[in-house]
N, C-alpha and C. Protein backbone atom coordinates (compact mmCIF):
# COMPACT_ATOMS: atom_id res chain seq x y z
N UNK A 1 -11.00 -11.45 20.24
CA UNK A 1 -10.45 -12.63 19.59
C UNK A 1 -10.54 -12.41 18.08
N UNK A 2 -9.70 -11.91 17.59
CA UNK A 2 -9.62 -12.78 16.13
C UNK A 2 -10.46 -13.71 15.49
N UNK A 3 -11.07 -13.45 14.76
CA UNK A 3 -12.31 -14.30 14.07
C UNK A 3 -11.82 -14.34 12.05
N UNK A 4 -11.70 -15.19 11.78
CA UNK A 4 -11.26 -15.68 10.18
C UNK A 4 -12.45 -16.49 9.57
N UNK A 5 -12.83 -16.21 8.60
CA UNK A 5 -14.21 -16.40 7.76
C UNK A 5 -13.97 -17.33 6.55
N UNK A 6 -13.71 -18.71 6.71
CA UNK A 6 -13.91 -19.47 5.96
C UNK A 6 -14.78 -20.08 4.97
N UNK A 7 -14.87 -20.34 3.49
CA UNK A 7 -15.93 -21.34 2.47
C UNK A 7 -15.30 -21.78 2.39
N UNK A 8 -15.74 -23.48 2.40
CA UNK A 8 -14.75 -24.88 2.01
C UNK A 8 -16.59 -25.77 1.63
N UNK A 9 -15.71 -26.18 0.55
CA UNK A 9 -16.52 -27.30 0.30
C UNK A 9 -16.21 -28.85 0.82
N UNK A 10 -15.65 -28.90 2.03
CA UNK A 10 -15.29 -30.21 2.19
C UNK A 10 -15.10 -30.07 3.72
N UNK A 11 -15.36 -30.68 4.71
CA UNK A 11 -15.49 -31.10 6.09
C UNK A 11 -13.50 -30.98 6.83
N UNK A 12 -12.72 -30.88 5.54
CA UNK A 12 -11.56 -31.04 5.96
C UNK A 12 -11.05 -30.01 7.00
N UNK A 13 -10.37 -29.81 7.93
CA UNK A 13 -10.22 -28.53 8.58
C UNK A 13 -9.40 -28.98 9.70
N UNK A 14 -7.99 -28.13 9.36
CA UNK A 14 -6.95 -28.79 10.54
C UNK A 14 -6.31 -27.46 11.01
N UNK A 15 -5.75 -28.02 12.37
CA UNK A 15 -5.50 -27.12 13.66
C UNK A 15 -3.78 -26.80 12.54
N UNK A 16 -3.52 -25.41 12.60
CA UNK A 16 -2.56 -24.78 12.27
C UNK A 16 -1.68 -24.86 12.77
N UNK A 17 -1.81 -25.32 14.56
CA UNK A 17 -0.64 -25.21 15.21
C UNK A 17 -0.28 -26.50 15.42
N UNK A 18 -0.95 -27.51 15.28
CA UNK A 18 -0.79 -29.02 15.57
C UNK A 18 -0.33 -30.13 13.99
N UNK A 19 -1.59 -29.44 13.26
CA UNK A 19 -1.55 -30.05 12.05
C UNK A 19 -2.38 -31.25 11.97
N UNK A 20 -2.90 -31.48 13.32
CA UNK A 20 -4.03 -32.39 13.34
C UNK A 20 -5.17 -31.27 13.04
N UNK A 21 -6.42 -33.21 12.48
CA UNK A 21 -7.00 -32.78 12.16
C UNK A 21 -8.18 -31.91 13.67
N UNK A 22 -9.05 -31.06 13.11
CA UNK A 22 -9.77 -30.59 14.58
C UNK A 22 -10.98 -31.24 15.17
N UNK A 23 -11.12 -31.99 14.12
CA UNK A 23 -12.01 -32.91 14.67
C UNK A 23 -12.19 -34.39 14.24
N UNK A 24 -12.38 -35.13 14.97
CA UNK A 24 -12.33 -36.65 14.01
C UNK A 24 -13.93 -36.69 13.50
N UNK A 25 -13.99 -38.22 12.38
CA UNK A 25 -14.81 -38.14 11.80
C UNK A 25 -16.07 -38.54 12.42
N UNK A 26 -16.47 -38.51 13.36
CA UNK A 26 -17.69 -38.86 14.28
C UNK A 26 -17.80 -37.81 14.68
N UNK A 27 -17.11 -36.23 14.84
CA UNK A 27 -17.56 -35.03 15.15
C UNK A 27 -16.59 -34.37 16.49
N UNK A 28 -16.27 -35.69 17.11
CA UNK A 28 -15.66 -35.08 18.22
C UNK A 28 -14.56 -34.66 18.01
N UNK A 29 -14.24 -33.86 19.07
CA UNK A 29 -12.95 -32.79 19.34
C UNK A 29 -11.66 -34.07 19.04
N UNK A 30 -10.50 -33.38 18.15
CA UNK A 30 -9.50 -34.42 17.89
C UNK A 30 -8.15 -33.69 18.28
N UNK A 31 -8.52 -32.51 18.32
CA UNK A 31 -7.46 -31.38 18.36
C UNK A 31 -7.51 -31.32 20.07
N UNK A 32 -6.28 -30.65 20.62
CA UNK A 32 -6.51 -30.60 21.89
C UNK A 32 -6.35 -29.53 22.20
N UNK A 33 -6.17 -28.10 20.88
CA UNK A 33 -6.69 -27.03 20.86
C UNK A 33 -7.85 -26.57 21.00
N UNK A 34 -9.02 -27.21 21.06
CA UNK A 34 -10.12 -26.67 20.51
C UNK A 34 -10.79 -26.49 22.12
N UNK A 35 -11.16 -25.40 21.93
CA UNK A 35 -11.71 -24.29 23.05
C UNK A 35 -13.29 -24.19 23.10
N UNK A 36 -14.06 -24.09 22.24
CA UNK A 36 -15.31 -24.00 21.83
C UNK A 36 -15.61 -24.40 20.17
N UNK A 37 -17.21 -24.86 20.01
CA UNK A 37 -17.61 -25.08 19.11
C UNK A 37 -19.41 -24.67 18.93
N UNK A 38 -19.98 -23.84 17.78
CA UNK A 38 -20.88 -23.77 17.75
C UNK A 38 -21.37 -24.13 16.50
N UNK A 39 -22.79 -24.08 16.14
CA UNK A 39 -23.39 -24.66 14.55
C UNK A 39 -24.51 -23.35 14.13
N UNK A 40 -24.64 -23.18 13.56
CA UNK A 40 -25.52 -21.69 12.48
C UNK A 40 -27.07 -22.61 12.87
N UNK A 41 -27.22 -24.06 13.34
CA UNK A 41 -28.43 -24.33 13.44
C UNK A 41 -29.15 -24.42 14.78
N UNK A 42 -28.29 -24.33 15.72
CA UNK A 42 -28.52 -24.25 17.49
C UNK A 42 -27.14 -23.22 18.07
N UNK A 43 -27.67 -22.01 17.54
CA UNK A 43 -26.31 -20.84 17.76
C UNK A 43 -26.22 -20.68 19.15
N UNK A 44 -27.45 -21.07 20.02
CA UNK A 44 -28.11 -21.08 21.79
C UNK A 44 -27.02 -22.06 22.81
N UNK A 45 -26.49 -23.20 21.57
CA UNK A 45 -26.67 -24.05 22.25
C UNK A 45 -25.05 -24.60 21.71
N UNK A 46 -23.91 -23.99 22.51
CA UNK A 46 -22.66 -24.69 22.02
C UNK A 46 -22.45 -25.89 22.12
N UNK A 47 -21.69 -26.90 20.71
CA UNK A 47 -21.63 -28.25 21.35
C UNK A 47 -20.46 -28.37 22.42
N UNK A 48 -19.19 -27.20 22.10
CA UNK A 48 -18.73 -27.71 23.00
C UNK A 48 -18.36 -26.35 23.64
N UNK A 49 -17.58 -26.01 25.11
CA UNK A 49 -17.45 -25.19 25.47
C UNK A 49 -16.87 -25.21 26.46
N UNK A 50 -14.66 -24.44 26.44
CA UNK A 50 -14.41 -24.46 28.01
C UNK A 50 -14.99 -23.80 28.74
N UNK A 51 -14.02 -24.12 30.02
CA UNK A 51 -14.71 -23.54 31.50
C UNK A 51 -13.92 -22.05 30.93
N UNK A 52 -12.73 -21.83 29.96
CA UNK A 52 -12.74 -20.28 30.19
C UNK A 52 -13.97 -19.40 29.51
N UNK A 53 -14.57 -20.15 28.76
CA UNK A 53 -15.56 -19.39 27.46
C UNK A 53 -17.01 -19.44 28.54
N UNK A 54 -17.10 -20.37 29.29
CA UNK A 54 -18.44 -20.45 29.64
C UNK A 54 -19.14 -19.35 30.63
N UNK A 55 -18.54 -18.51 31.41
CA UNK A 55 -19.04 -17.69 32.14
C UNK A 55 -19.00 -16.11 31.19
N UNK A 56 -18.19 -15.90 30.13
CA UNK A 56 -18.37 -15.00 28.98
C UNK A 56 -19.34 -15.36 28.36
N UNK A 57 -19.79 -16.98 28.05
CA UNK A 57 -20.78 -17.11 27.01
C UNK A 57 -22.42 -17.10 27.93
N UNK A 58 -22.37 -17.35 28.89
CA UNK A 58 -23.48 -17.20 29.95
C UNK A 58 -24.17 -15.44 29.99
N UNK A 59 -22.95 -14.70 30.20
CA UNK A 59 -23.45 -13.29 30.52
C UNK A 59 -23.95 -12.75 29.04
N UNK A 60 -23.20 -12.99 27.84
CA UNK A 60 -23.51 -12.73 26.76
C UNK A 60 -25.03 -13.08 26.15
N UNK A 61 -25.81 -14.22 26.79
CA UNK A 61 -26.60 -14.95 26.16
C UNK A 61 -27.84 -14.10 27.36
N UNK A 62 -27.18 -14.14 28.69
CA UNK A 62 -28.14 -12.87 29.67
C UNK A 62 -28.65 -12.19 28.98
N UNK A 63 -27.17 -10.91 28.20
CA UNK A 63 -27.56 -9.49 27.41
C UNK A 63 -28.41 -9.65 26.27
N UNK A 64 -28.31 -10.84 25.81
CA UNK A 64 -29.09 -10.89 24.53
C UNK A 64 -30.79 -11.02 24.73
N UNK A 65 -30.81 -11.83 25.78
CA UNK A 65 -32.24 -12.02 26.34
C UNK A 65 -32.88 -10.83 26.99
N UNK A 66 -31.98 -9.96 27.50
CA UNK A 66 -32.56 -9.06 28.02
C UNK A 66 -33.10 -7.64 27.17
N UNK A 67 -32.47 -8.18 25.76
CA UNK A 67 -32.38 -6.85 24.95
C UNK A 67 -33.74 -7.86 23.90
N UNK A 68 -33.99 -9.37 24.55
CA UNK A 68 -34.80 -9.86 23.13
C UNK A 68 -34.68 -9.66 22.02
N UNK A 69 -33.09 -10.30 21.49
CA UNK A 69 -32.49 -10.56 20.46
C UNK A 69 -31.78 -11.76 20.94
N UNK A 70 -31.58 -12.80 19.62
CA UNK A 70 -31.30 -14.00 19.69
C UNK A 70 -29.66 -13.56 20.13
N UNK A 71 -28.89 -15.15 19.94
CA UNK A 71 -27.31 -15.02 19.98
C UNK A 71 -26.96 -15.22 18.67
N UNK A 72 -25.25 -13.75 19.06
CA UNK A 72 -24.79 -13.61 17.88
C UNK A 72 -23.58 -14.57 18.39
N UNK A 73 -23.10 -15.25 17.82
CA UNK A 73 -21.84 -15.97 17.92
C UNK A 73 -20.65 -15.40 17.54
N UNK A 74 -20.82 -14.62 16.13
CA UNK A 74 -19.76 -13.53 15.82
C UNK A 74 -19.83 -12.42 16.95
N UNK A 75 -20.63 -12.16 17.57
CA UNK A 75 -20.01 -10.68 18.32
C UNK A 75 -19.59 -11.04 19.49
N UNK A 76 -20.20 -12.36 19.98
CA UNK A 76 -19.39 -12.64 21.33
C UNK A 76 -17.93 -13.02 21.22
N UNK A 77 -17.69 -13.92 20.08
CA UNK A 77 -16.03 -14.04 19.85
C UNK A 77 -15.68 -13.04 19.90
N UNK A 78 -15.96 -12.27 18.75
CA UNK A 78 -15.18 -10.76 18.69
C UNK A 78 -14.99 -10.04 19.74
N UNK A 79 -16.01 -10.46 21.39
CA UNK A 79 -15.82 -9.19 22.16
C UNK A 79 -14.76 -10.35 23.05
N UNK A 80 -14.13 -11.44 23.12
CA UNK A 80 -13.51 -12.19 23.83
C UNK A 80 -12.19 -11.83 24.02
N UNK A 81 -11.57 -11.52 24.95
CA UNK A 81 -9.96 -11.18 24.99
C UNK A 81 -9.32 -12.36 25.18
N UNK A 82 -8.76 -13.24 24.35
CA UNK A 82 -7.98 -13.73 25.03
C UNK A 82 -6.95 -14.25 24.04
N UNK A 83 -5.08 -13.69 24.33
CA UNK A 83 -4.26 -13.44 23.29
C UNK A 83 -3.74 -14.94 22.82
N UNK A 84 -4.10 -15.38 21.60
CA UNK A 84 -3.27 -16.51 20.79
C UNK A 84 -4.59 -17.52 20.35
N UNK A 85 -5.62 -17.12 21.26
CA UNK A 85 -7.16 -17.93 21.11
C UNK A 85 -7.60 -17.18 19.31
N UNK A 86 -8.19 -17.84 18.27
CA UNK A 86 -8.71 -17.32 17.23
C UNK A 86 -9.93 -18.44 16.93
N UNK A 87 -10.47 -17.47 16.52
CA UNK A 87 -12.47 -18.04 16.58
C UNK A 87 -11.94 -18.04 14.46
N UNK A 88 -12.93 -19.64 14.32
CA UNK A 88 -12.77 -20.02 12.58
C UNK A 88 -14.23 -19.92 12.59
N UNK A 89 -14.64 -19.13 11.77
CA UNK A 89 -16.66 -19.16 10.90
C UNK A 89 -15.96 -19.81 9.84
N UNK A 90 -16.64 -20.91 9.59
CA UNK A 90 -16.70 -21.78 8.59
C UNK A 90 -17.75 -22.27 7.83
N UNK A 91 -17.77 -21.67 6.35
CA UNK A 91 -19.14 -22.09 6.01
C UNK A 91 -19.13 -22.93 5.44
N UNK A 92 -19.64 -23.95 5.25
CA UNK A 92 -19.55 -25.54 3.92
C UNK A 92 -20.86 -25.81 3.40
N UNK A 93 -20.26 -25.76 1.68
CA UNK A 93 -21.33 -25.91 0.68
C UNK A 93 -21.71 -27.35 0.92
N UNK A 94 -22.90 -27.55 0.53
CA UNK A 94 -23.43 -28.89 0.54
C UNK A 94 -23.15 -29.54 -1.13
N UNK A 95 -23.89 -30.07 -1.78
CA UNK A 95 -23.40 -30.98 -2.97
C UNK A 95 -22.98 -29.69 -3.63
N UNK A 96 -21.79 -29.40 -4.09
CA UNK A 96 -21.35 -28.46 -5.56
C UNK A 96 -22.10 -26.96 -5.20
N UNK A 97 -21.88 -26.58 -3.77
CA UNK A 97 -22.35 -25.74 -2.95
C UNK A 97 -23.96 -25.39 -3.70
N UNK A 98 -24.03 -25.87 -3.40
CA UNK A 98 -25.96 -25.83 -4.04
C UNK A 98 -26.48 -24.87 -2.75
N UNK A 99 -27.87 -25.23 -2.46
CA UNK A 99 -28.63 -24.40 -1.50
C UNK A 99 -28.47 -24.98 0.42
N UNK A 100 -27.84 -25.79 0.19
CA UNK A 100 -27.74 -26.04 1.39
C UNK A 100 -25.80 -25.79 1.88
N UNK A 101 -26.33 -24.81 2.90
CA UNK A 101 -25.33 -24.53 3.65
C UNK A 101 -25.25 -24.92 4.70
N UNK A 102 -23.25 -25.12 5.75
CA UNK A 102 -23.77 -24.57 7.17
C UNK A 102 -22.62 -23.56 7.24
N UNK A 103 -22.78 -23.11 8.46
CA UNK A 103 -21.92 -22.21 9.45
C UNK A 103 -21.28 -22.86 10.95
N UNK A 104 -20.13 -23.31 10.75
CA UNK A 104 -19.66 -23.32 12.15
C UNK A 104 -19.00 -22.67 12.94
N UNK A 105 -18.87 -22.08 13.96
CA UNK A 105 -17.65 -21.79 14.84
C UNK A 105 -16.69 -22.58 15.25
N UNK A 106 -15.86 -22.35 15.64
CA UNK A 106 -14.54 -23.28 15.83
C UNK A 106 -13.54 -22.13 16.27
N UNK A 107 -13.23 -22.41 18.24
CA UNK A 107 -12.31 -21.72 18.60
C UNK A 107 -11.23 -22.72 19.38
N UNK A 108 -9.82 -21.96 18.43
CA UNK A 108 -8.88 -22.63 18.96
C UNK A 108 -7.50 -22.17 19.82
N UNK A 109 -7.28 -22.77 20.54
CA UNK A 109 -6.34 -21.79 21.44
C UNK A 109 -5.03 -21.99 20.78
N UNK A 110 -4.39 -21.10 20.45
CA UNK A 110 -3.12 -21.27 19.11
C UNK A 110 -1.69 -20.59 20.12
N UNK A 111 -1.77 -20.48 21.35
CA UNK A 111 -0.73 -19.81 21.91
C UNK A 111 0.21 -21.17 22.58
């Protein structure tokens, strides 16, 4: 999958193929693209996740345990086949990007 590496200082972030936004302002899914979602602060623990991602993201999180290394979120997108799906890393500065950051994932099915 295609993975694109975003800095934005602002929460704004809309589906390319819809033009909605991808999420409304309470957090939930707004887009009816959106495939998976993860956060840089519970990388273990997707908030959201289809039934196609979930048996890829299960075996992935196996290998990682078995090798006792945490989850990478970038390498499991990256090892994901699936054509028109693209994984967004999104990082957002906090006040005037000061010291507080995050990292999200955001995969959307664009086919």
């Amino acid at each position: 999958m295609q993975l694109i590496q975003l800095e934005r200082d602002d929460w704004n972030f809309f589906c390319p193929a819809t033009g909605h936004p991808v999420f409304k302002d309470t957090g939930e899914p707004n887009a009816s693209t959106v495939r998976g979602f993860w956060c840089n602060e519970v990388p273990e623990e997707p908030e959201l996740l289809s039934a196609e991602l979930q048996p890829q993201w299960a075996a992935h999180v196996a290998t990682q345990d078995t090798a006792d290394e945490s989850v990478d979120v970038e390498a499991f997108l990256r090892s994901v086949d699936k054509p028109g799906w693209v994984a967004f890393e999104i990082t957002s500065c906090g006040m005037a990007c000061g010291p507080a950051t995050s990292t999200t994932w955001t995969v959307l099915d664009l086919s």
